[in-house]
Protein backbone atom coordinates (compact mmCIF):
# COMPACT_ATOMS: atom_id res chain seq x y z
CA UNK A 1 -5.60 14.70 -6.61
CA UNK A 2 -6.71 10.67 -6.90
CA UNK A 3 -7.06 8.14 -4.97
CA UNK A 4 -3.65 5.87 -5.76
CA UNK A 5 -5.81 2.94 -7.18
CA UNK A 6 -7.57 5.29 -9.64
CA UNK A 7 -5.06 5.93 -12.07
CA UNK A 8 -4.87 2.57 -12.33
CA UNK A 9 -8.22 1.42 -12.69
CA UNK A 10 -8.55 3.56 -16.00
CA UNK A 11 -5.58 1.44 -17.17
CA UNK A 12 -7.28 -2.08 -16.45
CA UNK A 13 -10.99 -0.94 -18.04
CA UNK A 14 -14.31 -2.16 -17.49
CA UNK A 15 -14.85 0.67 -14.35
CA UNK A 16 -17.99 3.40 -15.71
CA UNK A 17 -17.29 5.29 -12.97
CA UNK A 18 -13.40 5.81 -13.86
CA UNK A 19 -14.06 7.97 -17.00
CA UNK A 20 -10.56 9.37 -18.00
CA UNK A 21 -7.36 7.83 -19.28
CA UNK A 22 -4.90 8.56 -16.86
CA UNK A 23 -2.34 7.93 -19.86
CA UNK A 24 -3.20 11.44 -21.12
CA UNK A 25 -3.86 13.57 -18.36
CA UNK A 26 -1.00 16.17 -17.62
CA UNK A 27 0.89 14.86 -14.55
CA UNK A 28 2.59 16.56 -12.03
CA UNK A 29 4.08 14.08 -9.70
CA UNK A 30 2.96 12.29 -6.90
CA UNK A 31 4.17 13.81 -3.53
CA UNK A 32 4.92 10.16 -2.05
CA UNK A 33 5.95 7.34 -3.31
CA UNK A 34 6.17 5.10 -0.45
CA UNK A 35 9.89 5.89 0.18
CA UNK A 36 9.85 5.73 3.95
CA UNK A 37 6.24 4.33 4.54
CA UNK A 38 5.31 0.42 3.97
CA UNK A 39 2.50 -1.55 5.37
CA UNK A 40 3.09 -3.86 7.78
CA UNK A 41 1.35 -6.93 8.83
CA UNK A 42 1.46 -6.37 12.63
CA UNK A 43 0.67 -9.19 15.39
CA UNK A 44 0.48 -9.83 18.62
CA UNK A 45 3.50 -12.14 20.36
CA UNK A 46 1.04 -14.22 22.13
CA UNK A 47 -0.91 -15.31 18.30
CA UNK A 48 -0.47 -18.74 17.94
CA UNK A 49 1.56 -18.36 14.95
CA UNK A 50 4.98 -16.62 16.13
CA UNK A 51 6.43 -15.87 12.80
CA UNK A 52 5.74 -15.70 9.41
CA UNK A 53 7.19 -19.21 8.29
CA UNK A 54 4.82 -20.36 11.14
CA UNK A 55 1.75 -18.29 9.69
CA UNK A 56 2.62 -19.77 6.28
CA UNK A 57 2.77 -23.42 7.09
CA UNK A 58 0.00 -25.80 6.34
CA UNK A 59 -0.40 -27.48 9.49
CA UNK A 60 -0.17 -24.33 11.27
CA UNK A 61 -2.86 -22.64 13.03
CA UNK A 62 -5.21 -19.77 11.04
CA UNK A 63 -3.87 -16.06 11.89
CA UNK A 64 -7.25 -14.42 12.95
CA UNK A 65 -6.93 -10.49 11.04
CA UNK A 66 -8.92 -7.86 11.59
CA UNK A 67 -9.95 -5.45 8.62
CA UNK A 68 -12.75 -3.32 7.66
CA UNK A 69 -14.19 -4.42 3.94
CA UNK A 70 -13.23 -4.96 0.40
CA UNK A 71 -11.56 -1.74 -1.03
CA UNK A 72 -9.84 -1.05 2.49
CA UNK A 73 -5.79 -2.08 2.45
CA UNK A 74 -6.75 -3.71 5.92
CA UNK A 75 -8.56 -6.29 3.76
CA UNK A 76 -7.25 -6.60 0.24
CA UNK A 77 -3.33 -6.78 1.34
CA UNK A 78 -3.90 -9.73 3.27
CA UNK A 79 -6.01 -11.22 0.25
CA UNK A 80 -2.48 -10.72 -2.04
CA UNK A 81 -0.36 -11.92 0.66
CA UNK A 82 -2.63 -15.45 0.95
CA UNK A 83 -1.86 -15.96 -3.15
CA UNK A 84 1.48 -14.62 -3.09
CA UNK A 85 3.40 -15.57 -0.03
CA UNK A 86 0.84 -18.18 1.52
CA UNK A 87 -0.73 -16.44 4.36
CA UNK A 88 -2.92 -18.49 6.05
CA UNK A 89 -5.56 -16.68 8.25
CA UNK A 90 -9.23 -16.26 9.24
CA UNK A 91 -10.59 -12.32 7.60
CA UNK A 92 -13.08 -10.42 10.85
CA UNK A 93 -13.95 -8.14 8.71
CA UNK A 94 -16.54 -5.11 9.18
CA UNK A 95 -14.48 -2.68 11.62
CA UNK A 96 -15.41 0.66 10.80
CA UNK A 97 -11.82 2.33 11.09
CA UNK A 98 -8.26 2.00 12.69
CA UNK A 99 -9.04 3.29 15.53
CA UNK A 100 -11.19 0.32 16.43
CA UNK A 101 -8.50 -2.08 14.67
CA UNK A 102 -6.46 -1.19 17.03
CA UNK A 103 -8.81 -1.39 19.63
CA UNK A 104 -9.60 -4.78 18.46
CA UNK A 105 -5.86 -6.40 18.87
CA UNK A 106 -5.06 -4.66 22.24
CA UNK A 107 -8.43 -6.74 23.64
CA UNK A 108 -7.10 -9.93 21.43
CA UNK A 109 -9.93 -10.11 19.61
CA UNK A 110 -8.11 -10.70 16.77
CA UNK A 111 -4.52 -11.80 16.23
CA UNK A 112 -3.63 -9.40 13.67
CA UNK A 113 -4.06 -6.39 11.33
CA UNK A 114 -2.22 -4.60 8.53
CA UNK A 115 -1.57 -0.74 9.32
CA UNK A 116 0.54 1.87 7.59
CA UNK A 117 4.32 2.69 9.18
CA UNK A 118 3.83 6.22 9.62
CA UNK A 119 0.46 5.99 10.83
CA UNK A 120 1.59 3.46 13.85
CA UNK A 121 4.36 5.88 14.94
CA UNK A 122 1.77 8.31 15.04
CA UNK A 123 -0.95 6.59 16.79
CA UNK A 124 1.01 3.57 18.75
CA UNK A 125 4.75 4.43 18.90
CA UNK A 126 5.07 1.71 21.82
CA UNK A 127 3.92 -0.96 19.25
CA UNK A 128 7.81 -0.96 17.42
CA UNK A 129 9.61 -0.28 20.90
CA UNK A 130 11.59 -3.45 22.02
CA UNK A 131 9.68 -5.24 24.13
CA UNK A 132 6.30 -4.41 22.80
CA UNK A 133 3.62 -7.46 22.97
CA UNK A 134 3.47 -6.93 19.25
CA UNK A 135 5.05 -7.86 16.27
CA UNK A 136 6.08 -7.01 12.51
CA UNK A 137 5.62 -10.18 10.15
CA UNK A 138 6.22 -9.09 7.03
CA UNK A 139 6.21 -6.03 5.16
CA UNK A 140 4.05 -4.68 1.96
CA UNK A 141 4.39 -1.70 -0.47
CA UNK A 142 8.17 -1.78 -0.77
CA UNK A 143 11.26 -2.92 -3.43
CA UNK A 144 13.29 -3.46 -0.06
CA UNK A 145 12.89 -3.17 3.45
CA UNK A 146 12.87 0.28 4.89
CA UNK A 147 15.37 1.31 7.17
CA UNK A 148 13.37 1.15 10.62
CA UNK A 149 12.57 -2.83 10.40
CA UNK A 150 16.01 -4.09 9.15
CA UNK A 151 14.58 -7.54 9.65
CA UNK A 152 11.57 -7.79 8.37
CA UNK A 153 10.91 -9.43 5.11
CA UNK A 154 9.44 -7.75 2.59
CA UNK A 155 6.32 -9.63 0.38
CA UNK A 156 8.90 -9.75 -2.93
CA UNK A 157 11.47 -11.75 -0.71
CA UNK A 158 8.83 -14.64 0.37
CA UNK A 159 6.81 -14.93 -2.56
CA UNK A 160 6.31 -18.36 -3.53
CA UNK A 161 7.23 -18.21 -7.10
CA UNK A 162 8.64 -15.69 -9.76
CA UNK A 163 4.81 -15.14 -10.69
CA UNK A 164 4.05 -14.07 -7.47
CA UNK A 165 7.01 -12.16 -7.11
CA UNK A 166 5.60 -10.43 -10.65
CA UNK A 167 1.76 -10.02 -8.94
CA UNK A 168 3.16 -8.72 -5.91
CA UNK A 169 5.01 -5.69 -8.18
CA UNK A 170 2.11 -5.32 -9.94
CA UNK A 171 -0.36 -4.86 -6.95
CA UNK A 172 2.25 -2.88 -5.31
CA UNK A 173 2.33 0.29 -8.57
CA UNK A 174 -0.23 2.47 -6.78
CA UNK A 175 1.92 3.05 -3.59
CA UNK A 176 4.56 4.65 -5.74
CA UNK A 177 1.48 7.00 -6.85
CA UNK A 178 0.83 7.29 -3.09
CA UNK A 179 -0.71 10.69 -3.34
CA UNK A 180 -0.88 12.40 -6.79
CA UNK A 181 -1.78 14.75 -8.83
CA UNK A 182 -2.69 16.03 -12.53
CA UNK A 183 -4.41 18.20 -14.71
CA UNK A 184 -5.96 18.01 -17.39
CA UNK A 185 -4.99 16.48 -20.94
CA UNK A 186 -4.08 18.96 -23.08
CA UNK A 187 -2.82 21.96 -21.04
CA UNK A 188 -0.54 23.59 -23.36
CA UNK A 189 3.64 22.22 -22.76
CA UNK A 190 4.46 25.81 -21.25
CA UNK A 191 1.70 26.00 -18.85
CA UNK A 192 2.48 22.12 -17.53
CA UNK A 193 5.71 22.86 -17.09
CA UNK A 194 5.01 26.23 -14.61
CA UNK A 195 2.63 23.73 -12.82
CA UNK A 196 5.30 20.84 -12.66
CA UNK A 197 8.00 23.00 -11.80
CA UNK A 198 5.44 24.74 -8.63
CA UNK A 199 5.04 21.07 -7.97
CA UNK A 200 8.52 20.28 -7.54
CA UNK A 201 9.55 22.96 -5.73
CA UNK A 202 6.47 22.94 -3.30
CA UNK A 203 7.99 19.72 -1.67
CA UNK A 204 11.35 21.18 -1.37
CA UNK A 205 10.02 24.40 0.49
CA UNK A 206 10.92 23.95 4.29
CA UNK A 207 7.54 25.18 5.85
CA UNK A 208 5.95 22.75 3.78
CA UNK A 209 8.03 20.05 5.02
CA UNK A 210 8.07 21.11 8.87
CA UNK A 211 4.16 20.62 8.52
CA UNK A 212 4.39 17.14 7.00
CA UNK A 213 7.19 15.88 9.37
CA UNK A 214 4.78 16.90 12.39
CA UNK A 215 2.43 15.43 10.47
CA UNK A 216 4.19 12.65 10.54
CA UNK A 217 3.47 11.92 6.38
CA UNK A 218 5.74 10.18 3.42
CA UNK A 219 6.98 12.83 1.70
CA UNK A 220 8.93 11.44 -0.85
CA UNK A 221 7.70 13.06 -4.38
CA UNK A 222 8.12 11.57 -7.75
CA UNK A 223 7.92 14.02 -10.85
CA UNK A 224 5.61 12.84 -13.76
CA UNK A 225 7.94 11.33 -15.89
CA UNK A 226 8.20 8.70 -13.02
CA UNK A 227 4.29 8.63 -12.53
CA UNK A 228 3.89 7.94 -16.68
CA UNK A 229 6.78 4.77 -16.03
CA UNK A 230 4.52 3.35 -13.61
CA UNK A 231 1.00 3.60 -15.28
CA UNK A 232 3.69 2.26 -18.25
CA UNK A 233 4.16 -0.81 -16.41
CA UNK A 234 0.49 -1.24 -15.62
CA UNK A 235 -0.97 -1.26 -19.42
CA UNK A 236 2.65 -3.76 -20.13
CA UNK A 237 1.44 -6.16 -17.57
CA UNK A 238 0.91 -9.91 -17.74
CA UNK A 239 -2.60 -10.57 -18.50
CA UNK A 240 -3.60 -12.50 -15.68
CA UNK A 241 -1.95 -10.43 -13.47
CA UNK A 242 -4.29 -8.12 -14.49
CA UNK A 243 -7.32 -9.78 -14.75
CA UNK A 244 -6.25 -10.27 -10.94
CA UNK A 245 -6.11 -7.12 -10.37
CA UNK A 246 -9.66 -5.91 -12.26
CA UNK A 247 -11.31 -8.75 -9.82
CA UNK A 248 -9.59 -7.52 -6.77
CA UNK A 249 -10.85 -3.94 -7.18
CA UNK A 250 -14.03 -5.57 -7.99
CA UNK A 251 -14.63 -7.07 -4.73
CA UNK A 252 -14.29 -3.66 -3.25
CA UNK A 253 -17.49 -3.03 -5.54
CA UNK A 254 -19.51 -5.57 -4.76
């Protein structure tokens, strides 16, 4: 199992410590791609910015978001949004998890952070209840908006341009490959096909899936054929989009 960017990183190059080609390793799927799990840019109603046409106007005050470092999603999502929907805010960085994030917004330290659906039903259910004293702005990860925030926009809908619309796709590949998993290149076609067929049916077995529901995880599995597409669409990319990816996950280096 890799971390989602990894795969990735071994398409863009110039990474020593990435030392495989994810092209020929022997997928098996990914057991979520993002299906019914997005990350959200969450706010408090009382920010000075309301909504996110306010957050994106010029004149407008800075949204203050909390995040923990380079490499974290709390900080480099808000980086994409800034260049491809024209966020406007002020990074706190150096929070050592979520739990303090959250910790953080409920004593208005900061205005905003981004979190994971699935992880704030599990942690803060209250925070998507009517009447909550926070707020979903804008959504991150998905083609479309998922079914429990009918109207929230998604980051494709407000980009500012085709080519952001493009970098936003492009930035967004590793949450199909949300969790997943290979072996080796060159495991012999009958033997990958016994380990892709275990994989398969290892997400439809109920037990399995009672555990992750109380779990409260994405399960939402792709096969390989799907996980190959999206590396695919990585190595096809448009240059600068990913020379803008190579310095993002270079930040998170540095």
């Amino acid at each position: 199992m890799f971390s989602s960017s990894m795969p990735v990183r071994s398409i863009l190059g110039g990474n020593k410590s990435v030392q495989f080609d994810s092209l020929k390793m022997t997928w098996l799927g990914s057991s979520s791609s993002f299906e019914g799990d997005a990350y959200l840019l969450v706010a408090r109603t009382d920010a000075p910015s309301k909504t996110i046409d306010e957050v994106r106007r010029p004149d407008g005050p800075l949204l203050v978001i909390g995040g923990s470092g380079p490499g974290s999603s709390s900080y480099d999502i808000p980086v994409v949004l800034r260049d491809t929907i024209g966020l406007r805010y002020k990074m706190v960085s150096g929070y050592p998890g979520s739990a303090e994030l959250f910790l953080a917004m409920e004593r208005n330290e900061i205005h905003a952070r981004m979190v994971n659906l699935t992880g704030l039903k599990a942690v803060k259910p209250d925070w998507l209840k009517a009447g909550s004293p926070y707020k979903v702005l804008v959504q991150f990860g998905r083609k479309t908006r998922i079914r429990d925030l009918p109207d929230v926009p998604t980051a494709r809908e407000i980009a500012l341009n085709d080519s952001a619309r493009a970098l936003i796709n492009m930035v967004e590949i590793p949450f199909e490959l949300s969790r997943p998993f290979a072996a080796p290149p060159g495991v012999p076609a009958d033997r990958a096909k016994i380990l892709q067929t275990a994989f398969r049916d290892a997400h439809r077995d109920p037990q399995f899936l009672a555990e992750a529901k109380n779990l409260n995880l994405d399960i939402s599995p792709i096969g390989p054929e799907q996980v190959l597409d999206a590396l695919k669409s990585v190595e096809k990319g448009h240059p600068k989009h990913l020379d803008y990816l190579r310095k993002l996950y270079a930040a998170a280096k540095s």
